[in-house]
Every structure is written in C-alpha cells, then in structure tokens.
C-alpha atoms as a PDB file:
ATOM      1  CA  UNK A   1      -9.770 -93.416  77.792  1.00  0.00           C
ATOM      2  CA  UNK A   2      -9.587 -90.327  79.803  1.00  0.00           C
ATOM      3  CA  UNK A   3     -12.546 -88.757  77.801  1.00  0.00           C
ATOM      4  CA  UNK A   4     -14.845 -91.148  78.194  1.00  0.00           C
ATOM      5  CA  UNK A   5     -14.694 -91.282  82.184  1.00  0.00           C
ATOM      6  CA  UNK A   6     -15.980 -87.644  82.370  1.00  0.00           C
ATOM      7  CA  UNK A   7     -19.062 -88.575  80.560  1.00  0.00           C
ATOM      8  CA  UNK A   8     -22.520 -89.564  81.961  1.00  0.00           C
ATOM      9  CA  UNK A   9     -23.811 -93.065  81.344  1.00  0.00           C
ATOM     10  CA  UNK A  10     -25.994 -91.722  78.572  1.00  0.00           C
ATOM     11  CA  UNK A  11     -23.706 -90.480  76.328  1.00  0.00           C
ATOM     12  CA  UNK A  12     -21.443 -93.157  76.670  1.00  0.00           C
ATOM     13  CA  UNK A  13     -24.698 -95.549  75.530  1.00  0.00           C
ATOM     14  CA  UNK A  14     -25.594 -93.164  72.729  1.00  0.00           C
ATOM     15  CA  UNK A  15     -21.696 -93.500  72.008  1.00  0.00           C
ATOM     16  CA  UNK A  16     -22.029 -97.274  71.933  1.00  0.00           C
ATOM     17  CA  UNK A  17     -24.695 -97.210  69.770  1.00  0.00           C
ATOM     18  CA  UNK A  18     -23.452 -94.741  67.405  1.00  0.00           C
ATOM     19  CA  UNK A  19     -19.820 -97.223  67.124  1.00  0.00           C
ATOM     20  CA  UNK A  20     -21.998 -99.818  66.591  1.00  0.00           C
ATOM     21  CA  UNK A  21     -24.450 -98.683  63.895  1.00  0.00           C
ATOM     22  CA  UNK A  22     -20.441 -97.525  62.268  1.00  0.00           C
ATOM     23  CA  UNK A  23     -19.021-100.720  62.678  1.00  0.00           C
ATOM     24  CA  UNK A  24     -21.999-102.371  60.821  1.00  0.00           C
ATOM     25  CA  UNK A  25     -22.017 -99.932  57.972  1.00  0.00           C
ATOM     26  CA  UNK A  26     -18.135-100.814  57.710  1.00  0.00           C
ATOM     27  CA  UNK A  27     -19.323-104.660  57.660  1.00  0.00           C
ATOM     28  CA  UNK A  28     -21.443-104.032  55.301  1.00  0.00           C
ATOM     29  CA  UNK A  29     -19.374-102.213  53.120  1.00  0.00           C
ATOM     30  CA  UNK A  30     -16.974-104.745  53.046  1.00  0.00           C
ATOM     31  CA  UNK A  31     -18.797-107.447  51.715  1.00  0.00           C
ATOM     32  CA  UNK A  32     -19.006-105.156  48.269  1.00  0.00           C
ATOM     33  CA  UNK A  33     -15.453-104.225  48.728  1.00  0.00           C
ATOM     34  CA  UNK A  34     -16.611-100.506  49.090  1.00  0.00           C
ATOM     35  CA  UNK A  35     -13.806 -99.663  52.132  1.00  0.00           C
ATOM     36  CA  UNK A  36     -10.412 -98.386  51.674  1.00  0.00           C
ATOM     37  CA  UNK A  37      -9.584 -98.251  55.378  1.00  0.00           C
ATOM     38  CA  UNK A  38      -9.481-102.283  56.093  1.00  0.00           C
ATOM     39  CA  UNK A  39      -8.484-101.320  59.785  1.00  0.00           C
ATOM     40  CA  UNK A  40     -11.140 -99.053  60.506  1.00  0.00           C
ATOM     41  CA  UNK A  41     -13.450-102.404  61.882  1.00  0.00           C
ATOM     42  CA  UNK A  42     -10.561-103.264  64.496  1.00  0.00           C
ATOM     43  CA  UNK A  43     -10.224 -99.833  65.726  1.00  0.00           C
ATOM     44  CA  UNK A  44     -14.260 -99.272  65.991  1.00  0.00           C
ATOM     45  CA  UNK A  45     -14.028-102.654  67.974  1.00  0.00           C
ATOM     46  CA  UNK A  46     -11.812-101.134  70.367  1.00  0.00           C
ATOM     47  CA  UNK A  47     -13.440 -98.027  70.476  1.00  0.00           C
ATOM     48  CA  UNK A  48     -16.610 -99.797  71.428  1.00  0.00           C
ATOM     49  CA  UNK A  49     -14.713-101.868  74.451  1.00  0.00           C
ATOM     50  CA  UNK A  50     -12.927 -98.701  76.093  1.00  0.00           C
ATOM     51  CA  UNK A  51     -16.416 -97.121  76.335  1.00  0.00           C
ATOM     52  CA  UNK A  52     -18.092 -99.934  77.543  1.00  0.00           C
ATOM     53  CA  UNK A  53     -15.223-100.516  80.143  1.00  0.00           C
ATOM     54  CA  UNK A  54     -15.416 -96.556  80.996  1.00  0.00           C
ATOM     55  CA  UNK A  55     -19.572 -97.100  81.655  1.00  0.00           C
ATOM     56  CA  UNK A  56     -18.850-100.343  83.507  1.00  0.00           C
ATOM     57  CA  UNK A  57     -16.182 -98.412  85.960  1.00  0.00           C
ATOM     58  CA  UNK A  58     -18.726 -95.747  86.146  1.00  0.00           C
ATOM     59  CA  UNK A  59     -21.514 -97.771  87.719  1.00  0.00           C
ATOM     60  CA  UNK A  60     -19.060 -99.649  89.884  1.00  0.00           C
END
C-alpha cells in the first residue's frame, strides 16, 4: 500500500487499467480451464481496490 501512495494519479490509472485488462484475461482463461493459479482473480481484485483507494486518498 505504501508504493502506491508515492505515485502520481497517472500511473496509478495506467495501473488500474493494466490489473484490469489482467484480471479479464484470467476470466477468460478460466472459462477454458487454461489457469493453474485459481487465486490469482482474488488477489488482482485486491490489487485493483488498494490502488484505487491510494488514487482516491490522493485527490482527497
């Protein structure tokens, strides 16, 4: 959490958007029963919340 309060408001957008183009690949995946890593979707969820919080302290 501490990393992501150093950064500007842009990377932590292009951050989002890179979890979130991730997460979907893993959905994706899933559906063909491609992953091995079944908890990688919970952790990318979290990922994507913590930065979001971070950018949401940041403009406050």
């Amino acid at each position: 959490m501490n990393d992501y309060k150093n950064k500007t408001p842009a990377d932590l957008a292009n951050l989002v958007a890179e979890k979130r183009s991730a997460l979907r690949t893993f959905r994706y995946g899933s559906t063909g029963g491609k992953t091995k890593n079944v908890k990688e979707g919970r952790t990318l969820r979290t990922e994507i919340a913590r930065i979001m919080t971070a950018a949401r302290a940041n403009s406050k």
